[in-house]
C-alpha atoms as a PDB file:
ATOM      1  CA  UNK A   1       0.000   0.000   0.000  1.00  0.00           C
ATOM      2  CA  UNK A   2       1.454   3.705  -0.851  1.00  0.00           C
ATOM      3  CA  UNK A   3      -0.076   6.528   0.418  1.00  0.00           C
ATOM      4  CA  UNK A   4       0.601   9.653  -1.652  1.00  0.00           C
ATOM      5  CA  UNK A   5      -0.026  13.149  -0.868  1.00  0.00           C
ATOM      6  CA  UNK A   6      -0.645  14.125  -4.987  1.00  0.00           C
ATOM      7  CA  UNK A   7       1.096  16.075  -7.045  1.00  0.00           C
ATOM      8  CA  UNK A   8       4.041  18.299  -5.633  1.00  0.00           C
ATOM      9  CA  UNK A   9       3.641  21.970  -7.236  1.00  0.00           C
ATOM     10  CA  UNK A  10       7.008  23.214  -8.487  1.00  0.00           C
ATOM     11  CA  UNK A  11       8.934  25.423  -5.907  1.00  0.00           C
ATOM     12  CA  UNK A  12       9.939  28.910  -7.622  1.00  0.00           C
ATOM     13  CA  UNK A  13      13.094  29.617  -7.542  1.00  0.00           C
ATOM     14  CA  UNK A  14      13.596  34.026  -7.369  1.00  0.00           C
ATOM     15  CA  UNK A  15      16.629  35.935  -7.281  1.00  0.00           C
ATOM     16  CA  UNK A  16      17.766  36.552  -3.947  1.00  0.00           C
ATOM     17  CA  UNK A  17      19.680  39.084  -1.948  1.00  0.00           C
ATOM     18  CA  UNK A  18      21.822  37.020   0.536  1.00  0.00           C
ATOM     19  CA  UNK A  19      24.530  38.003   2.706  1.00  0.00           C
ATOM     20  CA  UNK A  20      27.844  35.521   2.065  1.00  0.00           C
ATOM     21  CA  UNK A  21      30.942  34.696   4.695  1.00  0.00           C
ATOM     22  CA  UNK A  22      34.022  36.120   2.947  1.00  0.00           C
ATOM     23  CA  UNK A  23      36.100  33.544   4.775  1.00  0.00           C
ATOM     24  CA  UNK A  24      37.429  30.542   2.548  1.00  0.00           C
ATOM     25  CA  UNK A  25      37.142  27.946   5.252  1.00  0.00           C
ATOM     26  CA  UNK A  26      33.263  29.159   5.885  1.00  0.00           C
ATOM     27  CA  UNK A  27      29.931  28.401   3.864  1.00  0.00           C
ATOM     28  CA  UNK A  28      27.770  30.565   5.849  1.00  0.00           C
ATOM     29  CA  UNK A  29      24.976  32.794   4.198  1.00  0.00           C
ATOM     30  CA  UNK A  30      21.818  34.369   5.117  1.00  0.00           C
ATOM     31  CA  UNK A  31      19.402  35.872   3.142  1.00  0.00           C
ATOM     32  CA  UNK A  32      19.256  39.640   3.293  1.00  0.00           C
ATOM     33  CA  UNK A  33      15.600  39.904   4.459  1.00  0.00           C
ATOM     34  CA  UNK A  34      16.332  38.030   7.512  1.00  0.00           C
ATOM     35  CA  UNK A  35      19.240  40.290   8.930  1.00  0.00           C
ATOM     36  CA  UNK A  36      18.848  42.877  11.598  1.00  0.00           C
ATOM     37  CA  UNK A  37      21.780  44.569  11.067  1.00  0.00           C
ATOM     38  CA  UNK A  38      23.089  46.554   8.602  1.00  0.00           C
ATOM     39  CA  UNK A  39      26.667  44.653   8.342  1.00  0.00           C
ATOM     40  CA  UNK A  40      26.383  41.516   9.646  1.00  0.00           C
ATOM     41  CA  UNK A  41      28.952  39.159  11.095  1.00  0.00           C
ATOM     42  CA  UNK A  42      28.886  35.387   9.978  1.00  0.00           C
ATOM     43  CA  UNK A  43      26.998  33.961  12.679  1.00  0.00           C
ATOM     44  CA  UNK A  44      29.382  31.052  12.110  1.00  0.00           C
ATOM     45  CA  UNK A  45      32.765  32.320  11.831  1.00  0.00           C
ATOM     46  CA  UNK A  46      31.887  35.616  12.827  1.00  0.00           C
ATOM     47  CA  UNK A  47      33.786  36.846   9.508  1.00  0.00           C
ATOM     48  CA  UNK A  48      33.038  39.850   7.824  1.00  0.00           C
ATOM     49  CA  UNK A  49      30.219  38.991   4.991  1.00  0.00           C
ATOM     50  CA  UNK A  50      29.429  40.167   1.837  1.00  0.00           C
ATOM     51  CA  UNK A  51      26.250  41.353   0.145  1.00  0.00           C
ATOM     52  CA  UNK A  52      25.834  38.382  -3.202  1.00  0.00           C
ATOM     53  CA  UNK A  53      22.742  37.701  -5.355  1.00  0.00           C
ATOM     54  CA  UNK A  54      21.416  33.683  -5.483  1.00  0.00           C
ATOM     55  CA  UNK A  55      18.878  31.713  -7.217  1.00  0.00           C
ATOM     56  CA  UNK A  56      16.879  30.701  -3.956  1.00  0.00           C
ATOM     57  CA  UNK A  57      13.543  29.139  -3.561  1.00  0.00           C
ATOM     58  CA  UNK A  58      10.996  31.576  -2.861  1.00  0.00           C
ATOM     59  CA  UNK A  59       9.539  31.752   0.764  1.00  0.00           C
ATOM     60  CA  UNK A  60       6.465  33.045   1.533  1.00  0.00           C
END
């Protein structure tokens, strides 16, 4: 027996403002929209980050 929940609808994908970790040995990001600050630190690494576009799905 399968139970299936239908169809999935595609996710959109939008172009993103993120903020990126500028340190090589760190992957961190965060999108843009969920920053308080104007600057942020990697919350990782605490590195200085920098402001990069991405193709992210879309939240609503």
């Amino acid at each position: 027996m399968s139970f299936s929940r239908g169809p999935k609808e595609p996710v959109q994908k939008v172009e993103t403002n993120v903020w990126s970790c500028t340190s090589d040995n760190c992957q961190g990001w965060m999108r843009e929209s969920y920053s308080f600050e104007d600057e942020p630190r990697c919350p990782l690494c605490q590195s200085s980050m920098k402001q990069e576009v991405r193709v992210l799905p879309e939240v609503k």
